[in-house]
Protein backbone atom coordinates (compact mmCIF):
# COMPACT_ATOMS: atom_id res chain seq x y z
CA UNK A 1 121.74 70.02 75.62
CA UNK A 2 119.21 72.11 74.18
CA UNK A 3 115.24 72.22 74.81
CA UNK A 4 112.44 73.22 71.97
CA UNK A 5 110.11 75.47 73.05
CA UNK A 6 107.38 76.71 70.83
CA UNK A 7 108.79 74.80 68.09
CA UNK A 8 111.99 77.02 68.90
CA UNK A 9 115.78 75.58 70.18
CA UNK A 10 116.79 77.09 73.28
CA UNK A 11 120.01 76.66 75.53
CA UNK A 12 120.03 77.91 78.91
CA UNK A 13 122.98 79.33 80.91
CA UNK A 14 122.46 76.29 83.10
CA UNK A 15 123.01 73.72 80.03
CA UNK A 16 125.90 75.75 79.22
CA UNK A 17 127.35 75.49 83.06
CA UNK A 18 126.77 71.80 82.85
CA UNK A 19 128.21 70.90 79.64
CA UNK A 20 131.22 73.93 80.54
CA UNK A 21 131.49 72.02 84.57
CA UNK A 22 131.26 68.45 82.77
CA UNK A 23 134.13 69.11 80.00
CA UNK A 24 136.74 70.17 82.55
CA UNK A 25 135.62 67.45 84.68
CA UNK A 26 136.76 65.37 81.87
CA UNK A 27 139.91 66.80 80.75
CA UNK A 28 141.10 66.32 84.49
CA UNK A 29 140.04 69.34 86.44
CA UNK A 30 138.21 67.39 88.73
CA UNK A 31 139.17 70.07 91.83
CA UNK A 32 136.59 72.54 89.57
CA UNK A 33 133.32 72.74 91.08
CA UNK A 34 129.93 73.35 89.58
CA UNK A 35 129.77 77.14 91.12
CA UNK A 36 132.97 78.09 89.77
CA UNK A 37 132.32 76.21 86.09
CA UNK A 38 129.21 79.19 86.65
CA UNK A 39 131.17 82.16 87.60
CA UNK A 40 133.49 81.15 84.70
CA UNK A 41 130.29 81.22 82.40
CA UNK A 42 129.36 84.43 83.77
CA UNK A 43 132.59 85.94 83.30
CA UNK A 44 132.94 84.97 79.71
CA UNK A 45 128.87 86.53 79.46
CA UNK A 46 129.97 90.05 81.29
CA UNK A 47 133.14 90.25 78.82
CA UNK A 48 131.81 90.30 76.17
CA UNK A 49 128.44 92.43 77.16
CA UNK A 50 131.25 95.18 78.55
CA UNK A 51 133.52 94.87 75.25
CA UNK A 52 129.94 95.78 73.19
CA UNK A 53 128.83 98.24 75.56
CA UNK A 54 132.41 99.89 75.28
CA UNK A 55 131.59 99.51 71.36
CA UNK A 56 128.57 101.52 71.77
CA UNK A 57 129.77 104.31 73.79
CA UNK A 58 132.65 104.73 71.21
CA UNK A 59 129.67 105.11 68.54
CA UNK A 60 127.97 106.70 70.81
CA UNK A 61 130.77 109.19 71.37
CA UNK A 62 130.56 110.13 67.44
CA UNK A 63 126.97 110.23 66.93
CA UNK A 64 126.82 113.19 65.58
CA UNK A 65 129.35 113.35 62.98
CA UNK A 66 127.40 110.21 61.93
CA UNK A 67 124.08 112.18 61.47
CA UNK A 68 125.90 115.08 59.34
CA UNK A 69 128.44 112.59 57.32
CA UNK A 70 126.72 109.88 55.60
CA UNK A 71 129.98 108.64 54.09
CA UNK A 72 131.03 107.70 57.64
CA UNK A 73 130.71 103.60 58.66
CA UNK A 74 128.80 104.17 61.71
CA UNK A 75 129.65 100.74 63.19
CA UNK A 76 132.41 98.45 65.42
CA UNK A 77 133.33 95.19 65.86
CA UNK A 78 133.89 92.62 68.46
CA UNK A 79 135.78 89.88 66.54
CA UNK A 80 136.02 86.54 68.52
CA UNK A 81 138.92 84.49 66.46
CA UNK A 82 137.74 81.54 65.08
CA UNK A 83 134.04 81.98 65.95
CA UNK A 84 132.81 85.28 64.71
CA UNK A 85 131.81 89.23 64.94
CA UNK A 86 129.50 91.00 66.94
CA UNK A 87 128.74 93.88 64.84
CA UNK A 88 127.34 96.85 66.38
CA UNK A 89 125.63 99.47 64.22
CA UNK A 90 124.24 103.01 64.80
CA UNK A 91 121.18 103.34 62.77
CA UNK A 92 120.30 107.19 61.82
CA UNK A 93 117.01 108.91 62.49
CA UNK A 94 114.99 108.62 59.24
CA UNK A 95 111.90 109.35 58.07
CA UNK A 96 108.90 106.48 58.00
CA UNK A 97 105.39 105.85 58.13
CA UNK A 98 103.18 104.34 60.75
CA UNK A 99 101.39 101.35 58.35
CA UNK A 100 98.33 101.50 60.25
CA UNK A 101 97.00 105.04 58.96
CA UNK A 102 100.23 105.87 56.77
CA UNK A 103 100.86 109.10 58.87
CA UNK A 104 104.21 110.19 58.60
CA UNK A 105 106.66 109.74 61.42
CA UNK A 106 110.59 109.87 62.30
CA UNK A 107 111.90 106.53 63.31
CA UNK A 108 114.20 107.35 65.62
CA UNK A 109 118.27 106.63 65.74
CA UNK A 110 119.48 103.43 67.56
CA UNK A 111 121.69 100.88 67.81
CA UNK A 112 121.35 97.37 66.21
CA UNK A 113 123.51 94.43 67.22
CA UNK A 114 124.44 91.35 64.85
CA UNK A 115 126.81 88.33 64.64
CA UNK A 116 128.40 87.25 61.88
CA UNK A 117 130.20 83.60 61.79
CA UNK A 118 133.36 83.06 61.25
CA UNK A 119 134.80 80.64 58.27
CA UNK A 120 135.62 77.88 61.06
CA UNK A 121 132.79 78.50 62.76
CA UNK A 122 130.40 77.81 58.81
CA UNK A 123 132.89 74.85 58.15
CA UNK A 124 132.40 73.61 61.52
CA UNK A 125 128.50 73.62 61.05
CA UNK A 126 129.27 71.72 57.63
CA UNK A 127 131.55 69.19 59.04
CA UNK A 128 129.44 65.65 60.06
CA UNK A 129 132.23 64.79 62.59
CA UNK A 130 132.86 67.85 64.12
């Protein structure tokens, strides 16, 4: 299912669509056509890209208490049950230095997104017959 490019793995929507349209083909929904084995794809996409924007704007809605408490966990998460968590993290404004000439600059605040497996999801990966 998956192509190397530059040396890199990559899966495309489209190989997810197929492999997605080809399962329910074979566990008897044969009625389920190609375009709706997409919109089904893109549905599950657009979930969870509105759960972590909805993540985001609750951050984003207590930025500032962030910036004046450090003690504060500036981040949510978008646990997915036996596969893992998208963590979402405000990063503070800090100071820095541009390595080219060392001047001194302020790196400014953002947000940083990661995933973190689950335990079925690392067992899984471990498992030859899974």
């Amino acid at each position: 299912m998956n192509t190397e490019i530059n040396g890199k793995t990559t899966v495309t929507k489209a190989q997810i669509i197929d492999v997605v349209h080809h399962e329910l083909q074979e566990n008897g929904n044969r009625e389920i056509t190609k375009r709706q084995s997409a919109e089904l794809v893109e549905c599950v996409f657009q979930t969870l890209k509105s759960e972590i924007r909805s993540l985001r704007d609750e951050l984003d809605n207590n930025a500032e208490n962030f910036e004046v408490d450090p003690s504060l966990k500036p981040e949510r998460r978008l646990k997915i049950s036996g596969f893992g968590n998208f963590i979402i993290r405000y990063k503070r404004s800090r100071p820095g230095r541009n390595p080219q000439n060392n001047e001194k600059i302020t790196i400014s605040s953002r947000y940083v997104l990661t995933f973190k497996p689950s335990a079925v999801l690392k067992k899984a990966i471990n498992q030859a017959d899974v």
